[in-house]
C-alpha atoms as a PDB file:
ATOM      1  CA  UNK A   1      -3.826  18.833  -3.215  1.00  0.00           C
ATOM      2  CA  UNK A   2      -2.639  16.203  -5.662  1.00  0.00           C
ATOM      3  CA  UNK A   3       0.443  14.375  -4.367  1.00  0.00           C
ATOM      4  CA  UNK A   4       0.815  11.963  -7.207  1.00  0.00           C
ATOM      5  CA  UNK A   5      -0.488  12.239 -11.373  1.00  0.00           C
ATOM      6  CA  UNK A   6      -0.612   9.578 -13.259  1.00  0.00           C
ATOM      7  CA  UNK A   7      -0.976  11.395 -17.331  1.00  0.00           C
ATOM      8  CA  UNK A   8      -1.365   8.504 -20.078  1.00  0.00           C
ATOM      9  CA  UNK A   9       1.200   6.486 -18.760  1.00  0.00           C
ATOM     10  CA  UNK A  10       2.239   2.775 -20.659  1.00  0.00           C
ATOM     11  CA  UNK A  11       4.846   0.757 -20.129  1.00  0.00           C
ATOM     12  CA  UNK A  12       6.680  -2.372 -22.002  1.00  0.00           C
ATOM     13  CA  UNK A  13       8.675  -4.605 -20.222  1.00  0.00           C
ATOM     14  CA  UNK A  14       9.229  -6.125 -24.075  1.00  0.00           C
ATOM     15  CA  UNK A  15       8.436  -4.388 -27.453  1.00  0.00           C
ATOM     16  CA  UNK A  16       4.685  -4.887 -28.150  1.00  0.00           C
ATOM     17  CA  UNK A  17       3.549  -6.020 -24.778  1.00  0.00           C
ATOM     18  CA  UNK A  18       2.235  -3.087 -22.973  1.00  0.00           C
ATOM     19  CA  UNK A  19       1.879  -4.098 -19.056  1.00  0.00           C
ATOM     20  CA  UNK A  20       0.522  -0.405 -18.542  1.00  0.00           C
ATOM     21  CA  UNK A  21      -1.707   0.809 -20.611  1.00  0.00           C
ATOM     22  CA  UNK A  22      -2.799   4.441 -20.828  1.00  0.00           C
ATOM     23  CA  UNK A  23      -3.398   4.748 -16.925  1.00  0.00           C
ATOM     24  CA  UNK A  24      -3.866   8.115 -16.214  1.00  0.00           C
ATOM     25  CA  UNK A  25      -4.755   8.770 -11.943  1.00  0.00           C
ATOM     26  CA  UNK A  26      -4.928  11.470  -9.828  1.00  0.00           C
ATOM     27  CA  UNK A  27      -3.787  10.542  -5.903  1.00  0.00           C
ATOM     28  CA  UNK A  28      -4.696  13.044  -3.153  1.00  0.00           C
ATOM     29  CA  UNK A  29      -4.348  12.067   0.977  1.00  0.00           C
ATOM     30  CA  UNK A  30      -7.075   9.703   0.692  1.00  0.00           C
ATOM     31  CA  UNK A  31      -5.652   6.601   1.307  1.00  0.00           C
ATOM     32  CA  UNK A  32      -6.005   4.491  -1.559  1.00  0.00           C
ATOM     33  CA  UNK A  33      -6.028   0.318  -1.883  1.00  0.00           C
ATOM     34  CA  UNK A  34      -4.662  -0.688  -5.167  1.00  0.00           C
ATOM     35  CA  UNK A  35      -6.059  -4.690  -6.696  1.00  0.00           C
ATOM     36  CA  UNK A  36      -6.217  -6.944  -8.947  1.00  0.00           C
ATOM     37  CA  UNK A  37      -5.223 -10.311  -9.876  1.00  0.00           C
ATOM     38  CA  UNK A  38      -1.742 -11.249 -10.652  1.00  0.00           C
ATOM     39  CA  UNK A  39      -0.329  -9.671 -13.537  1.00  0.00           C
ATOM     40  CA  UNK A  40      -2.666  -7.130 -13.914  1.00  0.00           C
ATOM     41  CA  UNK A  41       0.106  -4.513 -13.607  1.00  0.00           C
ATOM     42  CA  UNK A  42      -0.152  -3.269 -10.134  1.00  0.00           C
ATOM     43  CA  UNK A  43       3.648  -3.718  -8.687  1.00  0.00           C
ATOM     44  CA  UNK A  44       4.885  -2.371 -12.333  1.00  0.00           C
ATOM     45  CA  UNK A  45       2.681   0.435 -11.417  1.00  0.00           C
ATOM     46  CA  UNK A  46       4.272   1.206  -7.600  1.00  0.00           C
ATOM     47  CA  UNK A  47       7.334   0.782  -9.346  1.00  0.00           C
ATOM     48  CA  UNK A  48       6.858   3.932 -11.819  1.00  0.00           C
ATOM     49  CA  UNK A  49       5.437   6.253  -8.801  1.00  0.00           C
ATOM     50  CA  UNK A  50       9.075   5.070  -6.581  1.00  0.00           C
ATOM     51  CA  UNK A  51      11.299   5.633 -10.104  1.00  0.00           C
ATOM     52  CA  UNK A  52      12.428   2.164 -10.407  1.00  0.00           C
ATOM     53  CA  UNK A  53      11.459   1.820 -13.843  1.00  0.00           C
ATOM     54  CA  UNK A  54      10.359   4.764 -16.454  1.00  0.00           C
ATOM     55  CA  UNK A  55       7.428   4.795 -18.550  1.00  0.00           C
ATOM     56  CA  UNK A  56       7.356   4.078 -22.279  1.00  0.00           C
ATOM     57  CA  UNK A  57       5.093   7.040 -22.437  1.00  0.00           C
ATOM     58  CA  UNK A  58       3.185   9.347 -20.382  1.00  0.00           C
ATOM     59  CA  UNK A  59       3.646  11.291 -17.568  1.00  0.00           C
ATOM     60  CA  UNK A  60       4.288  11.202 -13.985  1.00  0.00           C
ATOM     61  CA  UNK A  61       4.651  13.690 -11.297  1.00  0.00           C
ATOM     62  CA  UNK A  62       4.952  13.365  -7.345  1.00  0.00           C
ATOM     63  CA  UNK A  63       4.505  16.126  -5.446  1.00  0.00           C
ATOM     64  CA  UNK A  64       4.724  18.303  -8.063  1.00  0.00           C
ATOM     65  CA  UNK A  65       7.989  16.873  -9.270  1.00  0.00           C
ATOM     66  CA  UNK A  66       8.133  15.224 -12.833  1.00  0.00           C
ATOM     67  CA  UNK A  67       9.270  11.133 -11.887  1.00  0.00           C
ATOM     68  CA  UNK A  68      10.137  10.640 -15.400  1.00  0.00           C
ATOM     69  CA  UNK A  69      13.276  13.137 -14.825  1.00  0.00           C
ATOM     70  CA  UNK A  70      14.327  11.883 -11.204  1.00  0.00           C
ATOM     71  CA  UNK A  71      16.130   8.691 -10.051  1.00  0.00           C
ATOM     72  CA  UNK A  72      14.829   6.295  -7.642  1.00  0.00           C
ATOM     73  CA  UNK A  73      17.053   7.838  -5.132  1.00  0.00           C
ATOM     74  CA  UNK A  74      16.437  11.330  -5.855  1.00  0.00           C
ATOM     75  CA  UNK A  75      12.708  10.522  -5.232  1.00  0.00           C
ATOM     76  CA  UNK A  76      13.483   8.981  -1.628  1.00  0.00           C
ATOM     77  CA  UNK A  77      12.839  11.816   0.575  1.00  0.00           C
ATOM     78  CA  UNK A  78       9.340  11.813  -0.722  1.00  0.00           C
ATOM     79  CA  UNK A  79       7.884   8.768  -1.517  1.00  0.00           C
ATOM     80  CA  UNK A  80       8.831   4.999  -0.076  1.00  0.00           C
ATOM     81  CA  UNK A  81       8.281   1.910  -1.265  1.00  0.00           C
ATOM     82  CA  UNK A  82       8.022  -1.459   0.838  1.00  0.00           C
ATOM     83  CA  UNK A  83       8.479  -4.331  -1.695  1.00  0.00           C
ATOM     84  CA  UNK A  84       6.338  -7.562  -1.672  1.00  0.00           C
ATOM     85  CA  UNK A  85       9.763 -10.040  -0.667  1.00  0.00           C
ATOM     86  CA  UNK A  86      11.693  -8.112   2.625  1.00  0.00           C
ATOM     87  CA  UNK A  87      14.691 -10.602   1.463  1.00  0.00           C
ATOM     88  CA  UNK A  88      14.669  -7.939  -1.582  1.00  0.00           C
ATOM     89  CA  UNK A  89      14.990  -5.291   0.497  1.00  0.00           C
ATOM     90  CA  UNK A  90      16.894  -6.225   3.990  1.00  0.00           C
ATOM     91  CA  UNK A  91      20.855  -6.191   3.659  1.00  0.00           C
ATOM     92  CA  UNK A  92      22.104  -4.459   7.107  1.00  0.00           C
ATOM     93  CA  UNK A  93      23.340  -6.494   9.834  1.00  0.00           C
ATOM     94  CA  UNK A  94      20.784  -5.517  12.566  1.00  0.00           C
ATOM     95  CA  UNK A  95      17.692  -4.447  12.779  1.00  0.00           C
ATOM     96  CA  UNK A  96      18.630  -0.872  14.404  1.00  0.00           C
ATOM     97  CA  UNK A  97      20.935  -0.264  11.708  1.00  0.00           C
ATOM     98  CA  UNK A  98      18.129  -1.449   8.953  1.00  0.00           C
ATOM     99  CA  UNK A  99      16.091   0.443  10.030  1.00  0.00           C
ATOM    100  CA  UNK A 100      18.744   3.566  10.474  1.00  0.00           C
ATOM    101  CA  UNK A 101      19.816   3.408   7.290  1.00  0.00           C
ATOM    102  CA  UNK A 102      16.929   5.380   5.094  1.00  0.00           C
ATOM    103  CA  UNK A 103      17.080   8.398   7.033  1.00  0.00           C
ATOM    104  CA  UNK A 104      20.851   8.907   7.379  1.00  0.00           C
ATOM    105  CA  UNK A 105      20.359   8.086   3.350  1.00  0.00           C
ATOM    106  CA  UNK A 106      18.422  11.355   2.886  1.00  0.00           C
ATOM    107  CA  UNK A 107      21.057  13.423   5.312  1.00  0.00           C
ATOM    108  CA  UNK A 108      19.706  12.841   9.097  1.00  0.00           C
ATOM    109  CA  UNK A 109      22.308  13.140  11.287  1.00  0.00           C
ATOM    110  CA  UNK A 110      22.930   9.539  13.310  1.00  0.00           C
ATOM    111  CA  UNK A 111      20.979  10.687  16.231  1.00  0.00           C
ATOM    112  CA  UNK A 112      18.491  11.957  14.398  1.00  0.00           C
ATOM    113  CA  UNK A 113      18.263   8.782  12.613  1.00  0.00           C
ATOM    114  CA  UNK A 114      18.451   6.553  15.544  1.00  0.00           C
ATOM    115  CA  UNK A 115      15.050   8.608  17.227  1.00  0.00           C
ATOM    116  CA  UNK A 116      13.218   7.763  14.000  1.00  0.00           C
ATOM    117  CA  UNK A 117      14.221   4.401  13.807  1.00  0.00           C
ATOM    118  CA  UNK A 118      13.654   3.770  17.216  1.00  0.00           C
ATOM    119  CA  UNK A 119      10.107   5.203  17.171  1.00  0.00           C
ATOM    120  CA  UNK A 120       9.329   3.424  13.561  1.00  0.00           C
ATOM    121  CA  UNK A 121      10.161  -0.120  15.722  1.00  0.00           C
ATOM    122  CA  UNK A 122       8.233   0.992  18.656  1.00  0.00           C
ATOM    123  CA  UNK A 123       5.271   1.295  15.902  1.00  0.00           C
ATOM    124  CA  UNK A 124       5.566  -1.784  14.347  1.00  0.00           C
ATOM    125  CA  UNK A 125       6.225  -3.741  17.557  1.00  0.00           C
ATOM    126  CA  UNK A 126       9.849  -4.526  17.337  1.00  0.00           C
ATOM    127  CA  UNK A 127      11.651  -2.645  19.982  1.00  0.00           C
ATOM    128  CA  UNK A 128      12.757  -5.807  21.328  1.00  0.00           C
ATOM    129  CA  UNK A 129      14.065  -7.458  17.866  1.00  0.00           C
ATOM    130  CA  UNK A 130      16.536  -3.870  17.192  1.00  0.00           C
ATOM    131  CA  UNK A 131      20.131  -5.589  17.880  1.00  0.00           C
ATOM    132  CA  UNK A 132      18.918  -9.047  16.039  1.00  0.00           C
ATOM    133  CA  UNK A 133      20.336  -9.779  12.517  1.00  0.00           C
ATOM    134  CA  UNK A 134      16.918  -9.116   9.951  1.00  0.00           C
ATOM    135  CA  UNK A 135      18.104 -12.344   8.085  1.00  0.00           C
ATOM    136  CA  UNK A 136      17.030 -14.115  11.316  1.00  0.00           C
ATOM    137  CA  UNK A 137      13.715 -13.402  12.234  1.00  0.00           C
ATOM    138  CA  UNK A 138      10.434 -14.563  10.807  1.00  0.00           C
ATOM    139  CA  UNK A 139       9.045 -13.732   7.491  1.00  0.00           C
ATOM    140  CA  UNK A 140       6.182 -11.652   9.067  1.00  0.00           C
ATOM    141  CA  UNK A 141       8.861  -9.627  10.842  1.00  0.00           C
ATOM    142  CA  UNK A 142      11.125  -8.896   8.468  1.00  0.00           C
ATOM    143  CA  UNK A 143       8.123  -7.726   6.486  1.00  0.00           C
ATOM    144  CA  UNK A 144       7.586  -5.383   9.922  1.00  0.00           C
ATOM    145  CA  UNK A 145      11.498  -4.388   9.612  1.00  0.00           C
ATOM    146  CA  UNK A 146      11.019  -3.315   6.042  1.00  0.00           C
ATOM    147  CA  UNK A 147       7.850  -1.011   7.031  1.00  0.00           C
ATOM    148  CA  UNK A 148       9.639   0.503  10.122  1.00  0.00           C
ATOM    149  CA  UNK A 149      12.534   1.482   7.461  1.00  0.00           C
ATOM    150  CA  UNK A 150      10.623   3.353   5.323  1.00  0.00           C
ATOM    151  CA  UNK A 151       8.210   4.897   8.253  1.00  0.00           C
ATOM    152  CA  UNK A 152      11.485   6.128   9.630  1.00  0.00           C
ATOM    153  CA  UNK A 153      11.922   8.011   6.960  1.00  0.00           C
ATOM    154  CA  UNK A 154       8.937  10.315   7.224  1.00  0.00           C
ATOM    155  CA  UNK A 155       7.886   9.978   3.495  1.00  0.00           C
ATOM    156  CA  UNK A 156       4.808  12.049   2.103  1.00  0.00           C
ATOM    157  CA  UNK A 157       4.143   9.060   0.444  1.00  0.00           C
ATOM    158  CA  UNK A 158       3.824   5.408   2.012  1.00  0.00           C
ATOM    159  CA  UNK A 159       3.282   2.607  -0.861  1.00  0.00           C
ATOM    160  CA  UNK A 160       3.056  -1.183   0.740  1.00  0.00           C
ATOM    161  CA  UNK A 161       3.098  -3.730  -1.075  1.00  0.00           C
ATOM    162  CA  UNK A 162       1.090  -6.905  -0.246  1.00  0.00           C
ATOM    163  CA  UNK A 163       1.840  -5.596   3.681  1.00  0.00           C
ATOM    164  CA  UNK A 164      -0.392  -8.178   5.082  1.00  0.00           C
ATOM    165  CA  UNK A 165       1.358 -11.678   3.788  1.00  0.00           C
ATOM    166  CA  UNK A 166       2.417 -13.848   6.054  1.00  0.00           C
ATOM    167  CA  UNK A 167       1.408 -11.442   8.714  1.00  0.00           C
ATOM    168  CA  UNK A 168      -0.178 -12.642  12.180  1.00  0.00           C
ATOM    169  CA  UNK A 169      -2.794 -10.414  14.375  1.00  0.00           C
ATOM    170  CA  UNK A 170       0.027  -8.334  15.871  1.00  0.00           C
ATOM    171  CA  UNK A 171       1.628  -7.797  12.194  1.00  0.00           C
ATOM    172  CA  UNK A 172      -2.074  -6.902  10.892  1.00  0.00           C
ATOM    173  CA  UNK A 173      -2.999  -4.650  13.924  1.00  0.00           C
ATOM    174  CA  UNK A 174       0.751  -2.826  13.413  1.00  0.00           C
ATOM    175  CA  UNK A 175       0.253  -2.526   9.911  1.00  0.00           C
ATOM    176  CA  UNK A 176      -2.836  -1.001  10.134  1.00  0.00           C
ATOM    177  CA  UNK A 177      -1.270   1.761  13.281  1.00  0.00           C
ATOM    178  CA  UNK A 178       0.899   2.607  10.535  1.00  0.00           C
ATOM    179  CA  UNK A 179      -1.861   3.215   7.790  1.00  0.00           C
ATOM    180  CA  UNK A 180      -4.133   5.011  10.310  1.00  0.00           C
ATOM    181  CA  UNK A 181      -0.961   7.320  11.433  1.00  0.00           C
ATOM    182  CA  UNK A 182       0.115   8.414   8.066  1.00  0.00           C
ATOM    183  CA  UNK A 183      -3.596   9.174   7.363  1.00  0.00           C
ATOM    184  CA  UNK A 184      -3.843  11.202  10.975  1.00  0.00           C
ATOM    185  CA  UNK A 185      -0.634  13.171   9.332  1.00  0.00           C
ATOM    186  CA  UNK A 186      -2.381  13.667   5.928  1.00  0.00           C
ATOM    187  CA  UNK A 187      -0.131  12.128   4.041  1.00  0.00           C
ATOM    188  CA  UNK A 188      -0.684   9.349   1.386  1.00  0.00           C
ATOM    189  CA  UNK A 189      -0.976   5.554   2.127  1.00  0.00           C
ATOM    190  CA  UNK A 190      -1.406   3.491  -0.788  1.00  0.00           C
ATOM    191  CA  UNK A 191      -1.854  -0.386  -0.773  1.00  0.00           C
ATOM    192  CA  UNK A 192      -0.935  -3.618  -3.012  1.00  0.00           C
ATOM    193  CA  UNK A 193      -3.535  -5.837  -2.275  1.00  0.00           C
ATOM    194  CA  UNK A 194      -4.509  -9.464  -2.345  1.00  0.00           C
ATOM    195  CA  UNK A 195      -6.163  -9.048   0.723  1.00  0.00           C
ATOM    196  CA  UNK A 196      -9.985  -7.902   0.059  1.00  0.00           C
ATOM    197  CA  UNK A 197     -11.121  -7.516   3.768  1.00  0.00           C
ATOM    198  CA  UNK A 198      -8.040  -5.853   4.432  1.00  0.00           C
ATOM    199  CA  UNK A 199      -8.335  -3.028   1.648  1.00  0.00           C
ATOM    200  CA  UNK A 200     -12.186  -2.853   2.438  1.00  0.00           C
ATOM    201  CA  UNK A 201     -12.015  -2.396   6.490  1.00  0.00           C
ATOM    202  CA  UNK A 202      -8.479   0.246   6.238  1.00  0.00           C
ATOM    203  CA  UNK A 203      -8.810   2.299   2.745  1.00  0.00           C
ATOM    204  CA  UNK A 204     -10.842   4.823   1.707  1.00  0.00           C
ATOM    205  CA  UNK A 205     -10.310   4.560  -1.964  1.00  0.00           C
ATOM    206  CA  UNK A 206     -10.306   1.188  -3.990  1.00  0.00           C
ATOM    207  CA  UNK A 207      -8.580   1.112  -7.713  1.00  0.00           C
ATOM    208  CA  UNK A 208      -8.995  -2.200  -9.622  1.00  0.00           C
ATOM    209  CA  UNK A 209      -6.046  -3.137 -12.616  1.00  0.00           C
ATOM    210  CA  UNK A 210      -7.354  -5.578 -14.933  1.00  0.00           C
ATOM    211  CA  UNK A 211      -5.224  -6.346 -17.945  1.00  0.00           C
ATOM    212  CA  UNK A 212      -3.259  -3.115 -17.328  1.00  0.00           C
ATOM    213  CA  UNK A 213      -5.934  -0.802 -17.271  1.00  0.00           C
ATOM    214  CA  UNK A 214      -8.043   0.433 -14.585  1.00  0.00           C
ATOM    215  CA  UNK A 215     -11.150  -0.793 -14.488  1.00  0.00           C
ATOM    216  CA  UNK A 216     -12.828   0.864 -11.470  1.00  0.00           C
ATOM    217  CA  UNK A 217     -12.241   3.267  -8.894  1.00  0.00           C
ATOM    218  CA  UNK A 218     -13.977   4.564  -6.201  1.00  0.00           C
ATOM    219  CA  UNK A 219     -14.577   4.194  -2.357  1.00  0.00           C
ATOM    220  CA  UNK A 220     -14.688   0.847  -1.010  1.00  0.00           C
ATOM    221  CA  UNK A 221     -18.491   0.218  -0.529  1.00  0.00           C
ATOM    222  CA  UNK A 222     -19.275   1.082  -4.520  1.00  0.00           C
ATOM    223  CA  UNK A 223     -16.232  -0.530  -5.654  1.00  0.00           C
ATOM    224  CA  UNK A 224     -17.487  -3.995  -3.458  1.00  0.00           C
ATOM    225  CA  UNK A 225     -20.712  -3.827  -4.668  1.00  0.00           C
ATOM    226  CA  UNK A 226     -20.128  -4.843  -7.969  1.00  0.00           C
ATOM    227  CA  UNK A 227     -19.362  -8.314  -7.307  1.00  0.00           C
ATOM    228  CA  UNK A 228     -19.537  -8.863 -11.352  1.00  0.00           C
ATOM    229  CA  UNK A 229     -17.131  -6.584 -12.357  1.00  0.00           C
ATOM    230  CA  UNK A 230     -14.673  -7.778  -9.861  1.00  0.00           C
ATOM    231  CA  UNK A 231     -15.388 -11.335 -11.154  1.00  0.00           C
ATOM    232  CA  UNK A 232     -14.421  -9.756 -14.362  1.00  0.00           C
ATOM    233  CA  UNK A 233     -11.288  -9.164 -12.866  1.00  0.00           C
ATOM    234  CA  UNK A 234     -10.413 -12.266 -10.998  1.00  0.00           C
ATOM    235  CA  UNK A 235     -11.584 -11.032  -7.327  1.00  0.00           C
ATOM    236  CA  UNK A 236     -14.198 -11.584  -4.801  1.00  0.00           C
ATOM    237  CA  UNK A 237     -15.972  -9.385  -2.678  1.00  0.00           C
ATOM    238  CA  UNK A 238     -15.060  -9.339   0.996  1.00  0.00           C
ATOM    239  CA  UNK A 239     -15.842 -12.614   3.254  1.00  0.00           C
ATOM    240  CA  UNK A 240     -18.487  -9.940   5.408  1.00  0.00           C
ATOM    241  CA  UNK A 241     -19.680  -8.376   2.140  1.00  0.00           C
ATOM    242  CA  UNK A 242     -20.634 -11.902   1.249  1.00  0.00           C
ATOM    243  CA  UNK A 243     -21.822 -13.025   4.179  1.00  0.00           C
ATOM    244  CA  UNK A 244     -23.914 -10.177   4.809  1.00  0.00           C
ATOM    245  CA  UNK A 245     -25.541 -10.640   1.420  1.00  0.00           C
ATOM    246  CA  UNK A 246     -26.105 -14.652   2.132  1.00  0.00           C
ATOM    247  CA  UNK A 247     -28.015 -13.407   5.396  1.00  0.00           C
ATOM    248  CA  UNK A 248     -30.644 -11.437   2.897  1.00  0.00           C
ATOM    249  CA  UNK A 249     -29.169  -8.106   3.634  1.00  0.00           C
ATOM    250  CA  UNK A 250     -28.795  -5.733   0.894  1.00  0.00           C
ATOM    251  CA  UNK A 251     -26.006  -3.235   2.031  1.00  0.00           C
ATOM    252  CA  UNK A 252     -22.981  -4.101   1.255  1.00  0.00           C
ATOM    253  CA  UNK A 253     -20.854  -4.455   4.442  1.00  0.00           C
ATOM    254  CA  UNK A 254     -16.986  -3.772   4.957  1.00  0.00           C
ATOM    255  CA  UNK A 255     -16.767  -4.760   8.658  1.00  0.00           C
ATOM    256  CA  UNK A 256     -17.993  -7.278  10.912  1.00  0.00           C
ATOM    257  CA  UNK A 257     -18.849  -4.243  13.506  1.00  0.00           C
ATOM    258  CA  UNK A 258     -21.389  -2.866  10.156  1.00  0.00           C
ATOM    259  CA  UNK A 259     -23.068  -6.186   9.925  1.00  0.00           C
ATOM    260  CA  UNK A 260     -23.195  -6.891  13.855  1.00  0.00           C
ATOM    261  CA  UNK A 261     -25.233  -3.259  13.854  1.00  0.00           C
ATOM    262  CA  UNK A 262     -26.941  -4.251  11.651  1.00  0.00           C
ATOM    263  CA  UNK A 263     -28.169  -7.202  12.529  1.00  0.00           C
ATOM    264  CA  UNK A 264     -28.966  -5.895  15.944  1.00  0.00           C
ATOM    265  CA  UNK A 265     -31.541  -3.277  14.111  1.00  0.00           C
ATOM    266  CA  UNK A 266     -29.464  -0.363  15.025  1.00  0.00           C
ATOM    267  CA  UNK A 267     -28.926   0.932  11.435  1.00  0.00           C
ATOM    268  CA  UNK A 268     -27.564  -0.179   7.788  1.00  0.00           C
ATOM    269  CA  UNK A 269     -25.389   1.238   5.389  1.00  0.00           C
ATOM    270  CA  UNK A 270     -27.170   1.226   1.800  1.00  0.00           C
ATOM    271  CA  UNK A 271     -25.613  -0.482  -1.192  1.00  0.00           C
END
């Protein structure tokens, strides 16, 4: 089942500069890693799917439901949208009532609301940090703060973007319980990556914008392979893809667990 389809779609921040242009995607469960260098129209992209801005042309439908005709708001319920900058997003006093505040926006009743948000913390590893002011704690966590808010709400669709900035090992092992739980529930994760090893060891499905246009797509492993079209597009192959490769192998490797096999002769993965 499709939950998002992307028909033609273009868009123009200015007259004559398309950003977008003629992107047309189909988005099923399969959790799907979105890159591309900066500029290349991937948060203007996000931005269409959540509502926040309408495209010039084309089409757009999530879950069945045309985007171009819905408000950002009316499209809450179903798909959520955690910006790059948390600062852009944060604006609740403490973290509990952050986190609260998307699912008593959709009609949960307060202790409804207060379950979810305390389970979305609990997920993310900020139980502790729920009566602290947001504005107070560390980059990383706010970042956290912002992904427990729209967990909380129990969208169909997740969309990060850039989740793994600024993030330490415990941010980067929470982000990823969060990617592999919304997968377990067959709903739709979808990524705005810098962060090549991270889209290669946690997506199934890797787009690549270049220039506003999409310029490959297709699982991880063929997608990483083709270290001269990524080139092409300002990116480089994941540090175990290219490490793998500098140690004569031919595969092309998306984990350090692949390359340990295979290095200990107990199987390979062929490019």
């Amino acid at each position: 089942m499709s939950r998002v389809v992307v028909k033609d779609v273009c868009f123009s921040y200015r007259s004559g500069e398309e950003v977008l242009k003629g992107i047309t995607l189909d988005f099923d469960e399969k959790s799907t890693a979105i890159i591309g260098q900066n500029g290349a129209g991937k948060t203007t992209f996000v931005k269409l799917l959540k509502g926040l801005l309408k495209p010039t042309r084309g089409e757009i439908y999530i879950l069945g439901r045309s985007a171009n005709e819905m408000t950002a708001a009316a499209l809450a319920p179903f798909i959520g949208l955690v910006f790059q900058n948390p600062n852009d997003q944060i604006f609740r006093s403490t973290v509990l009532e952050e986190v609260m505040f998307g699912p008593l926006n959709i009609g949960e009743d307060p202790k409804g609301a207060r379950k979810k948000a305390e389970e979305a913390l609990e997920m993310v590893g900020l139980t502790e940090k729920a009566s602290e002011n947001p504005h107070d704690l560390r980059l990383s966590e706010k970042k956290l703060v912002c992904v427990a808010s729209i967990v909380a709400m129990e969208p169909e669709i997740l969309i990060l973007d850039e989740p793994t900035i600024a993030q330490d090992h415990a941010g980067m092992a929470a982000i990823r319980q969060v990617i592999r739980r919304f997968k377990e529930q067959g709903k739709l994760v979808m990524g705005i990556l810098h962060d090549m090893d991270f889209a290669a060891e946690n997506f199934e499905r890797v787009v690549v914008f270049h220039q506003g246009t999409v310029v490959a797509d297709d699982d991880p492993r063929e997608v990483f392979s083709r270290e001269s079209l990524l080139q092409r597009a300002g990116l480089e192959v994941p540090h175990i893809t290219r490490l793998g490769w500098s140690l004569g192998r031919k595969e092309t490797f998306l984990t350090e667990a692949e390359l340990i096999q295979s290095l200990r002769g107990e199987g390979s993965t062929d490019r």
